[in-house]
C-alpha atoms as a PDB file:
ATOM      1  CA  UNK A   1       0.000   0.000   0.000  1.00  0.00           C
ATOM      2  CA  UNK A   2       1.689   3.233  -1.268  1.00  0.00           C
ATOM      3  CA  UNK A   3       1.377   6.032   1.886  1.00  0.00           C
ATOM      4  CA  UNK A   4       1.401   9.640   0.425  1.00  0.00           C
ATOM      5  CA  UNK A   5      -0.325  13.082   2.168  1.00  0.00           C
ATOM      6  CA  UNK A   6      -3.250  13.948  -0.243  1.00  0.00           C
ATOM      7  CA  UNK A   7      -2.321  17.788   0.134  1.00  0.00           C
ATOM      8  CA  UNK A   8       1.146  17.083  -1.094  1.00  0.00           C
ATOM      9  CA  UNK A   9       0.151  14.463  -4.320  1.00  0.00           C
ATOM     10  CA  UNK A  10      -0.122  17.822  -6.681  1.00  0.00           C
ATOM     11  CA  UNK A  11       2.841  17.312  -9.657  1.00  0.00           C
ATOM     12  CA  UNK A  12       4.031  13.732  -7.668  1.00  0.00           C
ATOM     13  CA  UNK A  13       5.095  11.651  -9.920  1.00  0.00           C
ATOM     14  CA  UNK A  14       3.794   7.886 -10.351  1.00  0.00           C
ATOM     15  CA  UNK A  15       4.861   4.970 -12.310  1.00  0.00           C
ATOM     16  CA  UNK A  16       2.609   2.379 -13.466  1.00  0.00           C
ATOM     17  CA  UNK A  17       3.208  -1.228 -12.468  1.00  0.00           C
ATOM     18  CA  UNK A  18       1.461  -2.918 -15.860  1.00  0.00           C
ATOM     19  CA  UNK A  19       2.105  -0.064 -18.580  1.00  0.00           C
ATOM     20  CA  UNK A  20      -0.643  -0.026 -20.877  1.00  0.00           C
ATOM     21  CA  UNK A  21       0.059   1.715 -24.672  1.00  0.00           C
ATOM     22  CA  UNK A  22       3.654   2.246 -23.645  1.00  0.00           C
ATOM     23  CA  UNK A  23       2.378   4.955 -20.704  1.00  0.00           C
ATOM     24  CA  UNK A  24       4.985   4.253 -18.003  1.00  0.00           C
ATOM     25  CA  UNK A  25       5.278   7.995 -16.411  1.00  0.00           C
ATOM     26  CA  UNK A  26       2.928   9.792 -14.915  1.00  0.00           C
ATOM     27  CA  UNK A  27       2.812  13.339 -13.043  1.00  0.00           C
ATOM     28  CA  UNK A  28      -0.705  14.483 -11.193  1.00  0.00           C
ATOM     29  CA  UNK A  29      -1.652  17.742 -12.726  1.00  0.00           C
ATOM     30  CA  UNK A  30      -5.136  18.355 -10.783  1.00  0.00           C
ATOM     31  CA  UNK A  31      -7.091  17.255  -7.479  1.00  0.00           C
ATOM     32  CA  UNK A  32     -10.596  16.272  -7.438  1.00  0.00           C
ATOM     33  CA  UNK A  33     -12.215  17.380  -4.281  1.00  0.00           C
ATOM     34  CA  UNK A  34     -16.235  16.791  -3.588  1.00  0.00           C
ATOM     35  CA  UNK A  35     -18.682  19.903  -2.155  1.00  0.00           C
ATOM     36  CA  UNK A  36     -16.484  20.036   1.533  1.00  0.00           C
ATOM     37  CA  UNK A  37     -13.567  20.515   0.266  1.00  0.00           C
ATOM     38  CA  UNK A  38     -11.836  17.530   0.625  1.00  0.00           C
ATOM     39  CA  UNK A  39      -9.786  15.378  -1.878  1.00  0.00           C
ATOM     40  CA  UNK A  40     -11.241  12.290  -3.152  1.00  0.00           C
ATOM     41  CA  UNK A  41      -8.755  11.954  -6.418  1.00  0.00           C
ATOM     42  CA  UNK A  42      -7.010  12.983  -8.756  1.00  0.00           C
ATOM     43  CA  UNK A  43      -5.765  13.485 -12.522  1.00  0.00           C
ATOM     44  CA  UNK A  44      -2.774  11.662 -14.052  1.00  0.00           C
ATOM     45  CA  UNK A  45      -1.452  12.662 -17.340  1.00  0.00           C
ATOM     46  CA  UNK A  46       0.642  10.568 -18.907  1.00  0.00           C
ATOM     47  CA  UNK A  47       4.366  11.817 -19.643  1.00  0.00           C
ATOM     48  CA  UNK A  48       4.678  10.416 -23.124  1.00  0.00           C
ATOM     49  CA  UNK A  49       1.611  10.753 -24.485  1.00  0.00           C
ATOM     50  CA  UNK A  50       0.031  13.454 -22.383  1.00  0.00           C
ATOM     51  CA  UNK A  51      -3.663  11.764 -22.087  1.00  0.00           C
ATOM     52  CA  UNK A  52      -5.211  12.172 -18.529  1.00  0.00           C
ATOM     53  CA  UNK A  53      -6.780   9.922 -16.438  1.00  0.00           C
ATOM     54  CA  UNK A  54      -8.978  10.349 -13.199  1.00  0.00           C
ATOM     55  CA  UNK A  55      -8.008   8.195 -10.294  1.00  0.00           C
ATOM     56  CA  UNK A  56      -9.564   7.751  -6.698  1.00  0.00           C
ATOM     57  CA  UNK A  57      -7.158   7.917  -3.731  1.00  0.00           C
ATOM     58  CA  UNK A  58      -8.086   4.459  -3.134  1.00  0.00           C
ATOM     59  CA  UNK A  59      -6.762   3.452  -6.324  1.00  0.00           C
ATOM     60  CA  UNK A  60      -3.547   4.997  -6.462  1.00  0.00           C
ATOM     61  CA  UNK A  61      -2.763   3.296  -2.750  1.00  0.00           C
ATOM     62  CA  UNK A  62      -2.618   0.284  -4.508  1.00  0.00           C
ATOM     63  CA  UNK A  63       0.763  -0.942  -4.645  1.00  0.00           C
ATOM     64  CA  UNK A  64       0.486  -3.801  -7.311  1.00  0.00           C
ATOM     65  CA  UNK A  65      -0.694  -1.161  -9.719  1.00  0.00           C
ATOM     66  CA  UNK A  66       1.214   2.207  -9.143  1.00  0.00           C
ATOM     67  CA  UNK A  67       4.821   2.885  -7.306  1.00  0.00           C
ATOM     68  CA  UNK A  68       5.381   6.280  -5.955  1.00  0.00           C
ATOM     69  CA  UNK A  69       8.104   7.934  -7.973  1.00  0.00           C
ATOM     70  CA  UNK A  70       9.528   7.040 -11.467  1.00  0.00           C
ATOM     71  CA  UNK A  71      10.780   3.934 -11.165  1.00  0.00           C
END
């Protein structure tokens, strides 16, 4: 289980564990927060190919599936 502080994941930078259509790199450009205020995910955009992808927190705390850093 990756461990990160949601007010700090803006511009982290992930690695997928299984890249899909050569997208290895990833850097969080926004944070998706509901009607209080508070973060409930985020958007990944792929280094390479710069296509984004929304992602719960839940999700990216998955260690078989993303590694904290670029790897």
């Amino acid at each position: 289980m990756n461990r990160f502080n949601p007010k700090k994941l803006l511009n982290s930078k992930w690695t997928a564990s299984a890249p899909q259509n050569k997208e290895l790199h990833f850097i969080v450009t926004e944070l998706l927060r509901d009607e209080d205020e508070v973060i409930t995910g985020c958007v990944l955009e792929a280094v390479m190919t710069k296509n984004s992808y929304p992602m719960t927190l839940s999700e990216l705390k998955n260690s078989e599936n993303w590694l904290l850093g670029w790897q």
